[in-house]
N, C-alpha and C. Protein backbone atom coordinates (compact mmCIF):
# COMPACT_ATOMS: atom_id res chain seq x y z
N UNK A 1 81.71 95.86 233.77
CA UNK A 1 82.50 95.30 234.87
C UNK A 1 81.57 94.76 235.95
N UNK A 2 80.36 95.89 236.63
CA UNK A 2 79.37 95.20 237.36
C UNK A 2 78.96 93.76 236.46
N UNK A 3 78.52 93.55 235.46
CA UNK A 3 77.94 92.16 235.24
C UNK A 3 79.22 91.34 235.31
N UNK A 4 80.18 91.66 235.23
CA UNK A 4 81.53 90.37 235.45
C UNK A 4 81.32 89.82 236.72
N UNK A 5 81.01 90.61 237.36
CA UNK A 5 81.45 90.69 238.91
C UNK A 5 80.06 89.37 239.52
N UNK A 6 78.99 89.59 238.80
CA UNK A 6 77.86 88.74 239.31
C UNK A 6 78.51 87.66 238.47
N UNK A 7 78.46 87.42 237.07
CA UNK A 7 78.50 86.17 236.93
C UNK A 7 79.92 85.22 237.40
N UNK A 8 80.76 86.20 237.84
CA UNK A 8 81.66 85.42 238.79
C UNK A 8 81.01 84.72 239.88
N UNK A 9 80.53 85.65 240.77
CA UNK A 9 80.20 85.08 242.15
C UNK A 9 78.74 83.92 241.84
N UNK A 10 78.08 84.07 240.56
CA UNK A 10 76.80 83.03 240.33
C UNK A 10 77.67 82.15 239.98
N UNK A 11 78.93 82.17 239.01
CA UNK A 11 78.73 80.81 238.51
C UNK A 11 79.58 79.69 240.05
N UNK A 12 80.31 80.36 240.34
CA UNK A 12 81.09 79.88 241.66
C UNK A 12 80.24 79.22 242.66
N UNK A 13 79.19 80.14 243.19
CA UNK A 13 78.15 79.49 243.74
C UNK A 13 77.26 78.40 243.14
N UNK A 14 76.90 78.44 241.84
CA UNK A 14 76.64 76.82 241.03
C UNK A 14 77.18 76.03 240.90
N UNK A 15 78.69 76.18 240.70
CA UNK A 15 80.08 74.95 240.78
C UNK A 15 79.80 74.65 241.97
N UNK A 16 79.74 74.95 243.39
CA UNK A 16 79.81 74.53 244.31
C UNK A 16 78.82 73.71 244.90
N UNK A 17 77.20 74.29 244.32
CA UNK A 17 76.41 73.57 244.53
C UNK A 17 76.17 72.68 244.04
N UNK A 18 76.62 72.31 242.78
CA UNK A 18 77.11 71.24 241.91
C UNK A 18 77.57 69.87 242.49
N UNK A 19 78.89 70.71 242.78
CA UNK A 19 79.54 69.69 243.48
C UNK A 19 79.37 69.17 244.95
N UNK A 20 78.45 69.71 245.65
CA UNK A 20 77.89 69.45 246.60
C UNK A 20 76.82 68.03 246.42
N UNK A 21 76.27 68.22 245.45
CA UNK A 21 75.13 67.28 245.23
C UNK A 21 75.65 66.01 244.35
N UNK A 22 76.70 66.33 243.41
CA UNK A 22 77.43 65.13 242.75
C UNK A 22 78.02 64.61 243.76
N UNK A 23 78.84 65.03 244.88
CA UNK A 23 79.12 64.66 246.26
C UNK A 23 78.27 63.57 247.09
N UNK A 24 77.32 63.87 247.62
CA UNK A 24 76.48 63.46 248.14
C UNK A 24 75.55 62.09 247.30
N UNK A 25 75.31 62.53 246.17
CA UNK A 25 74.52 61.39 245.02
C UNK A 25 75.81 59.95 244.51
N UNK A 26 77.35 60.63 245.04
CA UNK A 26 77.70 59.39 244.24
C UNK A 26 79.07 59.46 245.23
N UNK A 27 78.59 59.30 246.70
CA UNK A 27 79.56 59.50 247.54
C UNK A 27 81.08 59.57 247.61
N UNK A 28 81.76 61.05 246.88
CA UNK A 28 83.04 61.25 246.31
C UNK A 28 83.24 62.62 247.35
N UNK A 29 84.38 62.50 247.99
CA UNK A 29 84.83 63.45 248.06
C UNK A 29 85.60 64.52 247.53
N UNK A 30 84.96 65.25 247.30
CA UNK A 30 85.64 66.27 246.34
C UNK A 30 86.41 67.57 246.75
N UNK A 31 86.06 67.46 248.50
CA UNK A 31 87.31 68.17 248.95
C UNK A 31 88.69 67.99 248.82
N UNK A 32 88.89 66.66 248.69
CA UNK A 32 90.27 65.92 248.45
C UNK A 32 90.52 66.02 247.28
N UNK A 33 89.83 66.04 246.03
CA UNK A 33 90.31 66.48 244.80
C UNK A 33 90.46 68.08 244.58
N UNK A 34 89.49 68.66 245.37
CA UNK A 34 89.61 69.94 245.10
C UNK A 34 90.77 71.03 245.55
N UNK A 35 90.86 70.77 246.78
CA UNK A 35 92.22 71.24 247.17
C UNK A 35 93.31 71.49 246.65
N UNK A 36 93.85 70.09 246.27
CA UNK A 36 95.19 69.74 245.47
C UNK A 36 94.58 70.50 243.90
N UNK A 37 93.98 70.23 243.85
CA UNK A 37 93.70 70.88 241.91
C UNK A 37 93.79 72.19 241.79
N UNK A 38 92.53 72.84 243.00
CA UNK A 38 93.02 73.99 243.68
C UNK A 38 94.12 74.89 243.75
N UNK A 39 95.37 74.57 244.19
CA UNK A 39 96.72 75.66 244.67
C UNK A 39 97.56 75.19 243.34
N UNK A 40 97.42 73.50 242.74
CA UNK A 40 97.89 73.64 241.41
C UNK A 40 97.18 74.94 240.31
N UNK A 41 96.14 74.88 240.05
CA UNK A 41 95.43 75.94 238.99
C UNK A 41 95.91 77.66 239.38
N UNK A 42 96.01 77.27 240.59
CA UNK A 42 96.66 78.93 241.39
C UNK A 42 97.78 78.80 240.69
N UNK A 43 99.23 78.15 241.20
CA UNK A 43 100.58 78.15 241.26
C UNK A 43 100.40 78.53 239.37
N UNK A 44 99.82 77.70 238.98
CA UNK A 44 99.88 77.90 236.98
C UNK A 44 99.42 79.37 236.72
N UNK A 45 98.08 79.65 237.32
CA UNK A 45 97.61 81.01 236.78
C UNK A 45 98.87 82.22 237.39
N UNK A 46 99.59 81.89 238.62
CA UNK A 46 100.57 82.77 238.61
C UNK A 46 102.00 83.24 238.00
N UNK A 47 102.04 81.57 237.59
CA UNK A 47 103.30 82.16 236.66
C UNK A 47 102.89 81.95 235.24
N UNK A 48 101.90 82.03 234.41
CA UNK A 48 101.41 82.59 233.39
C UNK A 48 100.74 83.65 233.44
N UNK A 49 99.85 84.22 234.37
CA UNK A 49 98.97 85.54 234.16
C UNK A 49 100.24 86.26 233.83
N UNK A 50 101.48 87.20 234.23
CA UNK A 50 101.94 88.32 233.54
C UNK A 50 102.39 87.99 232.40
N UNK A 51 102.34 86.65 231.30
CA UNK A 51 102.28 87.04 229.74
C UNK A 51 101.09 87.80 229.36
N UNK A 52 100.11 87.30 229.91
CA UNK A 52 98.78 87.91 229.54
C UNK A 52 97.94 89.15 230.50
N UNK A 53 98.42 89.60 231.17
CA UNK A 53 98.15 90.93 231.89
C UNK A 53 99.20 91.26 232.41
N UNK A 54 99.47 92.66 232.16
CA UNK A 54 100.19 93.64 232.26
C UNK A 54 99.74 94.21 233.47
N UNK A 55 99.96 94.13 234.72
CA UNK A 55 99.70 94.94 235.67
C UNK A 55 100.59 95.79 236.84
N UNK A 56 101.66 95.73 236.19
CA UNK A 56 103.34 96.15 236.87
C UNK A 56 103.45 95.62 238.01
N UNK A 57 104.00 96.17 239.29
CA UNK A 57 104.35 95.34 240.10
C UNK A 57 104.02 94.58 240.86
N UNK A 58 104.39 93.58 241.43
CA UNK A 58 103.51 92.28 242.31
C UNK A 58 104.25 92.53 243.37
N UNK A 59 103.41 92.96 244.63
CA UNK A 59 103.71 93.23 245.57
C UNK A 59 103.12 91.48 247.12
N UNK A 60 103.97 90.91 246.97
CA UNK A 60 103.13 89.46 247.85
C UNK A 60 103.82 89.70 249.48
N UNK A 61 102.51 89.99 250.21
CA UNK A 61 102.98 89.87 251.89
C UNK A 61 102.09 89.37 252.43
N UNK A 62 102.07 87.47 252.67
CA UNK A 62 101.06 86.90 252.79
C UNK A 62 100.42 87.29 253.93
N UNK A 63 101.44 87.51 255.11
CA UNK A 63 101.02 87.69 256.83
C UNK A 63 101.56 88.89 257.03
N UNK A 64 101.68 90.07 255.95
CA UNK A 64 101.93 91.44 256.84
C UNK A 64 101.53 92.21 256.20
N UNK A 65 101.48 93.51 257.09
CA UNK A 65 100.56 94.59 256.32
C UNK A 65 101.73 95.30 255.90
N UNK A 66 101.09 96.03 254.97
CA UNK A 66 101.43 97.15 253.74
C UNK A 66 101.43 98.74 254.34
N UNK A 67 102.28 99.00 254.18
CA UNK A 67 102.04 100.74 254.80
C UNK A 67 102.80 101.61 253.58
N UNK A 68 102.03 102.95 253.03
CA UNK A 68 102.71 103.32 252.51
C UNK A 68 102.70 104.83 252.69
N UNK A 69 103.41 105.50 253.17
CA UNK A 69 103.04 107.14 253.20
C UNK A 69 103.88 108.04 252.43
N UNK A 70 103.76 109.44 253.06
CA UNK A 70 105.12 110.41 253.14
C UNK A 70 105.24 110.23 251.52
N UNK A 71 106.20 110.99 250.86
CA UNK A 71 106.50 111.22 249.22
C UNK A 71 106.70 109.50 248.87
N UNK A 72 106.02 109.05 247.96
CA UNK A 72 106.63 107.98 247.37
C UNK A 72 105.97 108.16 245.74
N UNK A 73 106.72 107.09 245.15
CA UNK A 73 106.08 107.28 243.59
C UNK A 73 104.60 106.15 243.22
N UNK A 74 103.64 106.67 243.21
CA UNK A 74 102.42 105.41 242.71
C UNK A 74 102.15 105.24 241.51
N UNK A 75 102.28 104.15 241.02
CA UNK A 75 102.55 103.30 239.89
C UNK A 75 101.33 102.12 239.97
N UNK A 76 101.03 101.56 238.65
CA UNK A 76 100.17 100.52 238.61
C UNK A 76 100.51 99.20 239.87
N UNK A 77 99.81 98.61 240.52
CA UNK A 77 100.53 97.57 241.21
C UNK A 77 99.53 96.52 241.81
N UNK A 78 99.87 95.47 242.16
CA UNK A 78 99.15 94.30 242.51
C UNK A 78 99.34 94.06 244.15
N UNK A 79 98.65 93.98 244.76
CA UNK A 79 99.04 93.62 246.17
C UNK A 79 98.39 92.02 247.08
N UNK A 80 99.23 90.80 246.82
CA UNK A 80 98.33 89.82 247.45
C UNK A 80 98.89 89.82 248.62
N UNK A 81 97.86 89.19 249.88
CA UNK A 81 98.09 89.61 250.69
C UNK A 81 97.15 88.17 251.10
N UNK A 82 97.44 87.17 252.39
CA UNK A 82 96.08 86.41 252.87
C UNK A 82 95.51 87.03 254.06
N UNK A 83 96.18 87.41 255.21
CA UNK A 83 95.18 88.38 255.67
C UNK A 83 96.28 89.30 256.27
N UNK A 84 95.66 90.89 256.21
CA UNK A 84 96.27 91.87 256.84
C UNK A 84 96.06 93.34 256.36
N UNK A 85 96.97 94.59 256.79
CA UNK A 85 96.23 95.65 256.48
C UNK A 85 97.08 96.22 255.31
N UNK A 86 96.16 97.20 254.64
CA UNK A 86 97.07 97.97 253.39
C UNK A 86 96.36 99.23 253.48
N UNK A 87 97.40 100.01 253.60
CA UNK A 87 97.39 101.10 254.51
C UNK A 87 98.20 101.88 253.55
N UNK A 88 97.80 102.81 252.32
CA UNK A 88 98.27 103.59 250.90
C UNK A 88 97.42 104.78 251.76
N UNK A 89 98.74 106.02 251.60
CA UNK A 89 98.04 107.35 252.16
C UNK A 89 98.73 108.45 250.95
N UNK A 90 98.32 108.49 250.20
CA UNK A 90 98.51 109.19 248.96
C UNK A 90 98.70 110.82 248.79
N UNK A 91 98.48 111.54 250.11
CA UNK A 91 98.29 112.62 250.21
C UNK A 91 99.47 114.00 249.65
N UNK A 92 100.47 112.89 250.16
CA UNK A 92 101.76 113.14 249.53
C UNK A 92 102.51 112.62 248.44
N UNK A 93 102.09 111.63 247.94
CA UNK A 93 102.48 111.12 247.08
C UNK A 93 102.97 111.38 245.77
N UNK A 94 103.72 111.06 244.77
CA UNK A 94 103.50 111.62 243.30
C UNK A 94 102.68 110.37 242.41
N UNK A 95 101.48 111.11 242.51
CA UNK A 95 100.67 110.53 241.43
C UNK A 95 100.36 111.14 239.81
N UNK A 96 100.54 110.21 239.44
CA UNK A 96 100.57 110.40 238.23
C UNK A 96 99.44 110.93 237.25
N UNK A 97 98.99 111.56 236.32
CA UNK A 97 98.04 112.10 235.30
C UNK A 97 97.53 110.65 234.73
N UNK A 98 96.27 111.13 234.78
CA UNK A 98 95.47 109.48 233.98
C UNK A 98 95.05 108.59 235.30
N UNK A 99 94.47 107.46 234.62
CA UNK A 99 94.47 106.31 235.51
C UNK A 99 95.47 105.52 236.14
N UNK A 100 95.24 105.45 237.25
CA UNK A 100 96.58 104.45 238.25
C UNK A 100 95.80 103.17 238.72
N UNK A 101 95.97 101.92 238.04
CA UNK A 101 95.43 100.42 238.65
C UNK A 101 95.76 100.13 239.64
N UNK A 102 95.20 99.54 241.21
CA UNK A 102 95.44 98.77 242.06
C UNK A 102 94.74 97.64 242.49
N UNK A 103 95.11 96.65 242.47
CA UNK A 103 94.69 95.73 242.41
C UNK A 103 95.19 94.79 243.81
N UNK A 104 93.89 94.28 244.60
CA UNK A 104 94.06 93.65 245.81
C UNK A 104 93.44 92.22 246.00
N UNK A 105 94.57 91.22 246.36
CA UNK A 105 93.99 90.02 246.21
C UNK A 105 94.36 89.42 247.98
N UNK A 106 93.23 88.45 248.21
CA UNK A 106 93.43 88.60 249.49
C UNK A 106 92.32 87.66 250.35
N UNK A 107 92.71 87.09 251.23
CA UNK A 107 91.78 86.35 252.52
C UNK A 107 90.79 87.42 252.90
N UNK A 108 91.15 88.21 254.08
CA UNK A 108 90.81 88.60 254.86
C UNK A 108 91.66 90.06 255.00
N UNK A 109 91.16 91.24 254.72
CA UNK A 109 92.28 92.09 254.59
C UNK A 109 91.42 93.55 255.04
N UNK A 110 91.96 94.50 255.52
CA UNK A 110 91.32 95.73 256.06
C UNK A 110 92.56 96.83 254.83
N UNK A 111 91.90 97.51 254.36
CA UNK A 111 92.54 98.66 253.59
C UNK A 111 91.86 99.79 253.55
N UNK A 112 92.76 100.77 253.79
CA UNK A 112 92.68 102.19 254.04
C UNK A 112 93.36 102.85 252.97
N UNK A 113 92.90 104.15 252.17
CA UNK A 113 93.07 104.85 250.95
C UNK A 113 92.93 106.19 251.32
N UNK A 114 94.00 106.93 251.32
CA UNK A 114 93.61 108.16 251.52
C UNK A 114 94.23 108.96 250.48
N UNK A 115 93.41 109.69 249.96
CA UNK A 115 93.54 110.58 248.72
C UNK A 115 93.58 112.15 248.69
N UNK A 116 94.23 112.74 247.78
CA UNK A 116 94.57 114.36 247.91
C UNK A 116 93.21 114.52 246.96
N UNK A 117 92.44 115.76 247.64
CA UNK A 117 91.22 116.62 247.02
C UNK A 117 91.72 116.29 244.97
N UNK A 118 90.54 116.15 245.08
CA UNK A 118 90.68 116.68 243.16
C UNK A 118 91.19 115.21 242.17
N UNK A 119 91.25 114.27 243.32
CA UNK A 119 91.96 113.00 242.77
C UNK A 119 90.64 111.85 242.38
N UNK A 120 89.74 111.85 241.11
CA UNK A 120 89.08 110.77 241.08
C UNK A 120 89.14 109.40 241.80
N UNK A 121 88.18 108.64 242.20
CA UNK A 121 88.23 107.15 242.71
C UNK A 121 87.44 106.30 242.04
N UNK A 122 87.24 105.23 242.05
CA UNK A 122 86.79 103.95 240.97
C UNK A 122 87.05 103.05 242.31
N UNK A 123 85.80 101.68 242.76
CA UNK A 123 86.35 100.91 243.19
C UNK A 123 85.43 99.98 242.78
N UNK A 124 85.99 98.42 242.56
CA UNK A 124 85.45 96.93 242.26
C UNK A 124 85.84 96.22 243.08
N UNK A 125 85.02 95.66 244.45
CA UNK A 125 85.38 94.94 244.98
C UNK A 125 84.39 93.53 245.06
N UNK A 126 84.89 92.94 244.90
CA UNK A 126 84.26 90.94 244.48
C UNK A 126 84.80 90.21 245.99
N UNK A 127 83.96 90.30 247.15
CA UNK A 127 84.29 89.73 247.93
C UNK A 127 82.64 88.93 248.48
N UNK A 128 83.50 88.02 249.40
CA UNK A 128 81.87 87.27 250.32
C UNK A 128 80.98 87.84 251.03
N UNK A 129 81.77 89.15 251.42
CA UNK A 129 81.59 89.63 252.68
C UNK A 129 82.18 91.28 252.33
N UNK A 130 81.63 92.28 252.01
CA UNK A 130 82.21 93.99 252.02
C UNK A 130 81.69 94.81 253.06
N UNK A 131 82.57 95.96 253.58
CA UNK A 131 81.71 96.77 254.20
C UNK A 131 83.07 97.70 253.86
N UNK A 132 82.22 98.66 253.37
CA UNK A 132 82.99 99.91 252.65
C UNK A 132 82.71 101.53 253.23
N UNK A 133 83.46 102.33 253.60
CA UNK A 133 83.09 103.69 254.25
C UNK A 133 83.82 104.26 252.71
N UNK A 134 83.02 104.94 251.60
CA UNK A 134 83.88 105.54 250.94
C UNK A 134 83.45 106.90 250.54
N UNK A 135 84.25 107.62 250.61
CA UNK A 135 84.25 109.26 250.72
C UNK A 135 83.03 109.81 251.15
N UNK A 136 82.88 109.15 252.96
CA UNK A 136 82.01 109.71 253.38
C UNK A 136 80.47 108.98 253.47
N UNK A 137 80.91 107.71 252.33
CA UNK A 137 79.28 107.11 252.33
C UNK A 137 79.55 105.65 252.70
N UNK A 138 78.74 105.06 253.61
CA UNK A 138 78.72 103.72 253.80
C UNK A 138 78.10 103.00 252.91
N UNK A 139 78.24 101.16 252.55
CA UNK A 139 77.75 100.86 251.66
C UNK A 139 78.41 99.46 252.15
N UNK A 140 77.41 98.13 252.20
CA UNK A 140 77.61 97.13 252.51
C UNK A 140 77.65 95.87 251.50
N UNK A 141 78.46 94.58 251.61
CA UNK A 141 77.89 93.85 250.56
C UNK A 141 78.11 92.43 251.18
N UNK A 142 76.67 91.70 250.86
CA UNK A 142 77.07 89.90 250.63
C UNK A 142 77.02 89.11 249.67
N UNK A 143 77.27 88.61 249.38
CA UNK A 143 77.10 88.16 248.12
C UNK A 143 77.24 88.83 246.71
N UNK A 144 77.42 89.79 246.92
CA UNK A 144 76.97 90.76 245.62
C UNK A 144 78.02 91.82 245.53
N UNK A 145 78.92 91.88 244.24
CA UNK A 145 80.29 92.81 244.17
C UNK A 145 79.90 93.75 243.97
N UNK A 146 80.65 94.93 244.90
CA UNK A 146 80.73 96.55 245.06
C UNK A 146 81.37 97.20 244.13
N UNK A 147 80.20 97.77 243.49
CA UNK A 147 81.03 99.12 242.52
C UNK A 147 80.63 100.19 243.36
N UNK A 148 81.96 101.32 243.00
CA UNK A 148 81.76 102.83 243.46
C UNK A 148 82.61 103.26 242.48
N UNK A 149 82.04 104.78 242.24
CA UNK A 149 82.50 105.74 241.57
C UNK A 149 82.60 106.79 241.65
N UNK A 150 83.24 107.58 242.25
CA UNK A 150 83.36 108.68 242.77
C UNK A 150 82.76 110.05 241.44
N UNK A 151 82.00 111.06 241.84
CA UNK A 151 80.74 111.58 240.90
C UNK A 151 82.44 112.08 239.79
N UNK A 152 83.20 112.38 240.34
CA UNK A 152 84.46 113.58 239.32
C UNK A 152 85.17 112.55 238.96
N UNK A 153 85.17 111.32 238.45
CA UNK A 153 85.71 110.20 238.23
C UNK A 153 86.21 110.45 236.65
N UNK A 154 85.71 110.89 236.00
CA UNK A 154 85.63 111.35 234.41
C UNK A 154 86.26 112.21 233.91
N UNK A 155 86.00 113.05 234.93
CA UNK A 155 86.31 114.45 234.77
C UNK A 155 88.02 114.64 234.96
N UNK A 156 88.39 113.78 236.42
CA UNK A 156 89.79 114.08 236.69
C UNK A 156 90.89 114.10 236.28
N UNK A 157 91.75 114.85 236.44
CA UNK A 157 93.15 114.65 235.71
C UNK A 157 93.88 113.25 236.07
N UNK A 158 93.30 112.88 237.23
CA UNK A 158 94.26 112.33 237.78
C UNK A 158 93.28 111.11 238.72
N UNK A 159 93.27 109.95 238.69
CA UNK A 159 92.25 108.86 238.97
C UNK A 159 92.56 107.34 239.47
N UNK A 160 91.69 107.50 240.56
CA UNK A 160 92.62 105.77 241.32
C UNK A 160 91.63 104.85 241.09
N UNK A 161 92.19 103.63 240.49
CA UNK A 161 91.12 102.32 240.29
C UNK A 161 91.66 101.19 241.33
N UNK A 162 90.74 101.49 242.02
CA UNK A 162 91.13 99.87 243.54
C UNK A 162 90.18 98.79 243.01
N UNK A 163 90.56 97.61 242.27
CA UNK A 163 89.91 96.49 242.20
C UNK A 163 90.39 95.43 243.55
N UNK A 164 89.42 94.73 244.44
CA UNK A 164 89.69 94.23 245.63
C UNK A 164 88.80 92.75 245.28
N UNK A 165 89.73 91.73 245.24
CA UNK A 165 89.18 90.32 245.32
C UNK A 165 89.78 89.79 246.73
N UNK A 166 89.12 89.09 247.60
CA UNK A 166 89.26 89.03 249.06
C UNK A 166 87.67 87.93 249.33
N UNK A 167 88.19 87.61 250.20
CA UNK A 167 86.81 86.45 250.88
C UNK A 167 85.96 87.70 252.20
N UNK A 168 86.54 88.32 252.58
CA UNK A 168 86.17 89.80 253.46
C UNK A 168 86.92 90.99 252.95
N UNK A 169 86.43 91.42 252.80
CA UNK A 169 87.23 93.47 252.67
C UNK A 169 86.12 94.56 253.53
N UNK A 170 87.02 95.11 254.58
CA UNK A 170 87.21 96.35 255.48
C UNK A 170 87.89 97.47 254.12
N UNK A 171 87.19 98.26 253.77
CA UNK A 171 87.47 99.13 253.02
C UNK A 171 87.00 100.57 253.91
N UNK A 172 88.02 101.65 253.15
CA UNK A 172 88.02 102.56 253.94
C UNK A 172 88.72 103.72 252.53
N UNK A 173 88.10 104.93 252.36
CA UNK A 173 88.84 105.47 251.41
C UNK A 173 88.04 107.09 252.11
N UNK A 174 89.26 108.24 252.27
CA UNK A 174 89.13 109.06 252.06
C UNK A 174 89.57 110.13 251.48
N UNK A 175 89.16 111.30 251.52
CA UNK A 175 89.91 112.41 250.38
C UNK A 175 90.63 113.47 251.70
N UNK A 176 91.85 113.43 251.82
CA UNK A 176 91.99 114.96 252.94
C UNK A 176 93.26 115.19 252.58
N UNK A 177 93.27 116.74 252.88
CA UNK A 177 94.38 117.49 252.59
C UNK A 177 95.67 117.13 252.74
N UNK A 178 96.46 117.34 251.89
CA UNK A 178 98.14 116.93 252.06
C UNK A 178 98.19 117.31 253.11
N UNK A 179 99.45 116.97 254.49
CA UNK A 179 100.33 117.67 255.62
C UNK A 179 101.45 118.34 255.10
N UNK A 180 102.08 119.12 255.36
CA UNK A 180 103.60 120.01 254.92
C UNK A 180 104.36 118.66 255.00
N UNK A 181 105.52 118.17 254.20
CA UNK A 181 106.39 117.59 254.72
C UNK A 181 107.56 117.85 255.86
N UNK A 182 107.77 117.09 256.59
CA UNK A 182 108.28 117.70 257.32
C UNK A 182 109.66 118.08 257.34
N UNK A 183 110.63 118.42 257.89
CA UNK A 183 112.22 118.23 258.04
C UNK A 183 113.15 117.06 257.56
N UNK A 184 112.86 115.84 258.25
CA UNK A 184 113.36 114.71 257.71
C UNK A 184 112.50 113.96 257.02
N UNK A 185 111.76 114.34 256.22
CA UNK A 185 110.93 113.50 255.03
C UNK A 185 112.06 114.37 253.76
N UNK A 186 112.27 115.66 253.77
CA UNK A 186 112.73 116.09 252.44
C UNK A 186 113.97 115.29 252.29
């Protein structure tokens, strides 16, 4: 997965420099083609990617943040977002045995993960720009996609995979104790 992650961001950076210099050598603008070709190749890869990946639900809130607390059920899920916060506090949650996929697509986005003791973590994030606090350890990135793996990742019954594609990611993941629920949560 780390080598996916580089030859994404190399070959992207060669297309561009590419086209920078075919630009310039044979005076074409290729912002004007690129654009439009651009949100077309998007609009197609979105309504074909779920024949070909299975990733359950598509969660899209272009301009708002995501909050999720208190008992809920976590399930595989997709979250695009262009900029804003996602804010999953798992402490209470019912998570499930095995691996749980999350997947974050996104501008500019700040996300916070908070996890119950004993719960493996996995994270891939492919952004321009990372700065990650995770369980306790800082870890920065430019150019270059962030793997983490939490050491009981293998081991756990029970395991969260955050893949984060974003042009910036504010990442934030910690492990702390459930709260009692309260009165009007049951």
């Amino acid at each position: 997965m780390r080598n996916t992650g580089y030859l994404v961001m190399g070959g992207l950076l060669i297309l561009f420099g590419i086209m920078l210099i075919l630009g310039q050598a044979f005076q074409i603008n290729f912002w004007a083609i690129c654009w439009p070709v651009g949100l077309i190749l998007l609009g197609v890869w979105l309504l074909v990617r779920p024949k070909f990946v299975p990733a359950g639900e598509v969660n899209i809130s272009p301009l708002a943040d995501i909050h999720r607390s208190g008992p809920w059920a976590v399930a595989p899920e997709e979250f695009w977002t262009f900029v804003g916060d996602v804010d999953l506090d798992m402490t209470q949650a019912d998570l499930p045995a095995g691996e749980t996929r999350l997947r974050l697509f996104g501008f500019v986005n700040d996300i916070d993960l908070y996890l119950p003791p004993g719960v493996g973590f996995s994270l891939a994030s492919t952004a321009f720009l990372s700065e990650a606090r995770l369980l306790g350890k800082k870890q920065e990135s430019f150019f270059i996609p962030l793997e983490f793996t939490s050491p009981d990742y293998d081991l756990a019954e029970r395991r969260v995979r955050l893949e984060v594609f974003c042009f910036v990611a504010d990442l934030k993941v910690k492990q702390v104790k459930p709260t009692p629920a309260s009165p009007e949560q049951t």
